[in-house]
Protein backbone atom coordinates (compact mmCIF):
# COMPACT_ATOMS: atom_id res chain seq x y z
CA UNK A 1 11.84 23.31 47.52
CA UNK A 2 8.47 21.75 46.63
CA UNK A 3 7.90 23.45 43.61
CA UNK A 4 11.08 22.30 42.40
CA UNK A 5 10.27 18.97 43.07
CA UNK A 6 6.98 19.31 41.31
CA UNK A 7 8.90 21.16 38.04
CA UNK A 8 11.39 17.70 38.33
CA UNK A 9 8.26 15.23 38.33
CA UNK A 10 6.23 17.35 35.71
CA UNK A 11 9.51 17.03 33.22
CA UNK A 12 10.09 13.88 33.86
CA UNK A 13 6.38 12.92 33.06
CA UNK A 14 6.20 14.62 30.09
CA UNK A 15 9.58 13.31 28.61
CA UNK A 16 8.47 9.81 29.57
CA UNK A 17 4.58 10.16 27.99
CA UNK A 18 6.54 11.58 25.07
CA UNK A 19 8.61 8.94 24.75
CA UNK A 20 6.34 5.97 25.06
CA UNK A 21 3.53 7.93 22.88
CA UNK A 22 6.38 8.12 19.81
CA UNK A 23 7.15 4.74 20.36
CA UNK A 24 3.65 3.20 19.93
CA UNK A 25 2.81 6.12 17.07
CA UNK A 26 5.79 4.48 15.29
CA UNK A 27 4.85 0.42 16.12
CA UNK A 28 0.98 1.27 15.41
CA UNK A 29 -0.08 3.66 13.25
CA UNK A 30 -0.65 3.04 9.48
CA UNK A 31 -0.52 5.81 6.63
CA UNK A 32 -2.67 5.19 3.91
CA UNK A 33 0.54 5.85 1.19
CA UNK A 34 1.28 2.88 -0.06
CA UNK A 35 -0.14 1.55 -3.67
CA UNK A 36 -1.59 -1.98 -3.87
CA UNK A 37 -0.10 -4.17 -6.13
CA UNK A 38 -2.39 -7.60 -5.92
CA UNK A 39 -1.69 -8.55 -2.39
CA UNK A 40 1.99 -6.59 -2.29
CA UNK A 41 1.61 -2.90 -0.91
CA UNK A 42 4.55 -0.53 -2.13
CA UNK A 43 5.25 2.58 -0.17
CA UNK A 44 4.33 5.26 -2.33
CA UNK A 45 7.62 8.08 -2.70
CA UNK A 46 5.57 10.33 0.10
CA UNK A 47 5.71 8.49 2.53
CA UNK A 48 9.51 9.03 2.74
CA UNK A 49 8.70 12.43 4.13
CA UNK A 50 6.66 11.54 7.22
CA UNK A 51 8.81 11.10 10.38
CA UNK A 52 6.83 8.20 11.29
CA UNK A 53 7.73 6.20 8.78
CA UNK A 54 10.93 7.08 8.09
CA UNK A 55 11.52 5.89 12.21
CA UNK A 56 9.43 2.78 11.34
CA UNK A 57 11.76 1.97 8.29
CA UNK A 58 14.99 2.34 11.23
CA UNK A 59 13.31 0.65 13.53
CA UNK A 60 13.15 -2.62 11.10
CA UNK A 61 16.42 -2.28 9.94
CA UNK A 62 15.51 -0.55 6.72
CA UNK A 63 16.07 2.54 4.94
CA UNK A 64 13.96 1.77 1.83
CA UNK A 65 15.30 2.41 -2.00
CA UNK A 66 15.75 5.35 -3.73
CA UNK A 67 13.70 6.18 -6.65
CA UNK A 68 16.92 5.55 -8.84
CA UNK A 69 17.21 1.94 -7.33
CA UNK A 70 13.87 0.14 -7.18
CA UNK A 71 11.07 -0.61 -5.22
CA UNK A 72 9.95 -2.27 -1.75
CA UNK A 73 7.03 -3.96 -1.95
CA UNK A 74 5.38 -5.69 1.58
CA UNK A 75 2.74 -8.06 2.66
CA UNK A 76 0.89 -9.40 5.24
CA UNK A 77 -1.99 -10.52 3.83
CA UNK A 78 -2.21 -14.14 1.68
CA UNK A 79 -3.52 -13.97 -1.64
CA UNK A 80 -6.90 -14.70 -0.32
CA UNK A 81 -6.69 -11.15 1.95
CA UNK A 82 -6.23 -13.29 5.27
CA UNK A 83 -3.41 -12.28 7.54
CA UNK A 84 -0.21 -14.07 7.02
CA UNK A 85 0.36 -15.98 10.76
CA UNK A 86 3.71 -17.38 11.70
CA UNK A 87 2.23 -20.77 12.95
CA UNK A 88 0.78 -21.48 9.06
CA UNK A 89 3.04 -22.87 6.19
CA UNK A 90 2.45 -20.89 2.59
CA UNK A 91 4.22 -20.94 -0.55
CA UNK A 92 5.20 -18.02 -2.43
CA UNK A 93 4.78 -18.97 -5.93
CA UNK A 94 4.95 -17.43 -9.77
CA UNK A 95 6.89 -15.03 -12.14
CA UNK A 96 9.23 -12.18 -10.43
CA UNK A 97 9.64 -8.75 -13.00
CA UNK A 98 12.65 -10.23 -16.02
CA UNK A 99 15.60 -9.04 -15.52
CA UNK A 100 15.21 -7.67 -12.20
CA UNK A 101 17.47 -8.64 -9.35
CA UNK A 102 15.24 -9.22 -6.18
CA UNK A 103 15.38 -10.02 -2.75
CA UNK A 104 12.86 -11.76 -0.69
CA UNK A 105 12.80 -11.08 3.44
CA UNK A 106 10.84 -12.84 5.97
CA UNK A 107 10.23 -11.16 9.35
CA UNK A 108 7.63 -9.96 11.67
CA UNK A 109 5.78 -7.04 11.79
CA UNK A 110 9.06 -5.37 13.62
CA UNK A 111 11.62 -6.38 11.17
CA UNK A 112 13.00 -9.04 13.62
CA UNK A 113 14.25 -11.99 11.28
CA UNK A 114 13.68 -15.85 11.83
CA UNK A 115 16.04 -18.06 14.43
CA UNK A 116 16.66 -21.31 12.47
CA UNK A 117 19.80 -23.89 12.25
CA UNK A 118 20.26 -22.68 8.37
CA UNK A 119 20.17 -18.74 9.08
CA UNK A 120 18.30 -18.42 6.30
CA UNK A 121 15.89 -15.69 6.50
CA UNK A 122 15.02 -15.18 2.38
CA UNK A 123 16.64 -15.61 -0.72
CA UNK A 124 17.38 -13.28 -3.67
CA UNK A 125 17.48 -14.33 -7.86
CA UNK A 126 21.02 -15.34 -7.68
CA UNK A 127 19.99 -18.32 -5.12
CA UNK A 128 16.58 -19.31 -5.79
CA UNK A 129 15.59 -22.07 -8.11
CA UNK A 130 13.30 -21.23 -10.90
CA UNK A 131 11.30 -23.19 -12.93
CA UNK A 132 9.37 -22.66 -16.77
CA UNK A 133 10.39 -20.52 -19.35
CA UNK A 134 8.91 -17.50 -16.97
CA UNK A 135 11.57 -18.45 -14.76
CA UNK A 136 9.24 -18.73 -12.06
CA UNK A 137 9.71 -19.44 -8.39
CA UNK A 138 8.44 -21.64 -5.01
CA UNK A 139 9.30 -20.97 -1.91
CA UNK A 140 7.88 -22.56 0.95
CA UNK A 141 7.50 -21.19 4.75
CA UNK A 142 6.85 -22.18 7.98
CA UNK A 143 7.53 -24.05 10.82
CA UNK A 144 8.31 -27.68 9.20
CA UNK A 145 11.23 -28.22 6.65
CA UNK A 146 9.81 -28.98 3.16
CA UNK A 147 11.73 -29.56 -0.27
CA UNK A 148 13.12 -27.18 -2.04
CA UNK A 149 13.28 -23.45 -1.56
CA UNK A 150 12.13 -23.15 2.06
CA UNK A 151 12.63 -20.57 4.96
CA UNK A 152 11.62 -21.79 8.50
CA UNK A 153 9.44 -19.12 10.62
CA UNK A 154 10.88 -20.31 13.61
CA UNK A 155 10.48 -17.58 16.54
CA UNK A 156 8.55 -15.32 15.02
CA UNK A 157 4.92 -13.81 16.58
CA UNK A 158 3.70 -12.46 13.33
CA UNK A 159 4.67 -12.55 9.95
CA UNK A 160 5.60 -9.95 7.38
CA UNK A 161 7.33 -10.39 3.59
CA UNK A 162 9.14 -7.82 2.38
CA UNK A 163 9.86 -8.31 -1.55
CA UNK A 164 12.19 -5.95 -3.00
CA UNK A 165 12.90 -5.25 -6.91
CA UNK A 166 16.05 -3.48 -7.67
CA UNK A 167 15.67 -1.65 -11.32
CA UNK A 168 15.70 2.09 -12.39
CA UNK A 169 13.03 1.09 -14.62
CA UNK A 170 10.91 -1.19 -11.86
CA UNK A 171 11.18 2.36 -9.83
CA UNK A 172 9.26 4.50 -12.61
CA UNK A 173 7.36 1.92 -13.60
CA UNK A 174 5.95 -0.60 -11.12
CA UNK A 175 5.13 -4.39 -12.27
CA UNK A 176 1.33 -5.64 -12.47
CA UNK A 177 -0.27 -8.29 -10.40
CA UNK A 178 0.86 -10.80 -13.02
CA UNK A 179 4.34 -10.27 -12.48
CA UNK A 180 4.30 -11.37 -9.25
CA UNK A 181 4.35 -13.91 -7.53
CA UNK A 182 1.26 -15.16 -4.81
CA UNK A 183 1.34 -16.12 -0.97
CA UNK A 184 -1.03 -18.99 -1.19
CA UNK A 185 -1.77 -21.14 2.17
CA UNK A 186 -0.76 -24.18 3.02
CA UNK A 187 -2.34 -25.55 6.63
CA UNK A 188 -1.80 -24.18 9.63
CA UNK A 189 -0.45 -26.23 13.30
CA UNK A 190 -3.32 -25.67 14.91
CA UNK A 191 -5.49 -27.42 11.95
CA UNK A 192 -2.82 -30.42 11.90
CA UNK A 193 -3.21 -31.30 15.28
């Protein structure tokens, strides 16, 4: 009888330290496959394979593109390298790729998405206003509503933004720094106050 009870506790154990081990592998661990791009990382095509990030993709509501559709690129760094922080206001501005339809996301680090009266949590290049003969764009972020294109951080702990290009030919050949556009700061609450 007490051996079974130890074979019961032992399994449970090990399912449990299984379990929770996967599940911080998957929230903490970084693979060094993704290309820089300026400040954007994409996920290089090898990545795919490894389990890990394939479960991180799920677990942030993503499945990535296929090399046929385009490309995912991320950030969480500003265009001076600091981390992005959801309490801090920044504007995403310059040229996206011509011809390219694109999405913009914002979330945190775990894919959850912003809780704000507009439910707007990005835009793509059929909504966003664009400006210059590069059709370039300004978005703004953070906590307090400013003009134009803006998407309110509201809720969020950390800040991630997920920029994604949909072209065959963006996914064979990626865009250069200059053909995208830069998270520059703004101020931050803590500086305001």
């Amino acid at each position: 009888m007490l051996a079974s009870l130890r074979l019961i506790v032992v399994v449970v154990a090990g399912v449990l330290l299984g379990l929770v081990s996967a599940w911080w592998a998957i929230g903490n661990l970084r693979f060094e496959s993704a290309r820089g791009i300026g400040q954007w990382s994409m996920v290089d095509d090898r990545s795919k394979g490894n389990p890990y990030e394939a479960a991180r993709a799920a677990r942030r509501g993503g499945g990535g593109l296929g090399p046929s559709e385009g490309i995912e690129l991320v950030t969480e760094v500003d265009a001076g390298n600091r981390p992005l922080r959801a309490d801090c206001a920044y504007t995403i501005a310059g040229p996206m790729p011509q011809g390219v339809l694109w999405t913009l996301t914002v979330s945190d680090r775990d894919g959850r998405l912003p809780v704000n009266p507009a439910g707007r949590f990005g835009f793509t290049s059929l909504d966003a206003m664009t400006f210059g003969p590069a059709r370039e764009v300004r978005i703004s972020l953070g906590r307090d509503v400013r003009p134009g294109d803006f998407v309110a951080t509201t809720g969020l702990a950390s800040l991630r933004l997920t920029l994604r290009l949909y072209s065959p030919t963006v996914a064979t050949r990626a865009p250069g720094r200059e053909q995208l556009p830069s998270v520059t700061p703004l101020g931050c609450e803590e500086e305001a106050g």
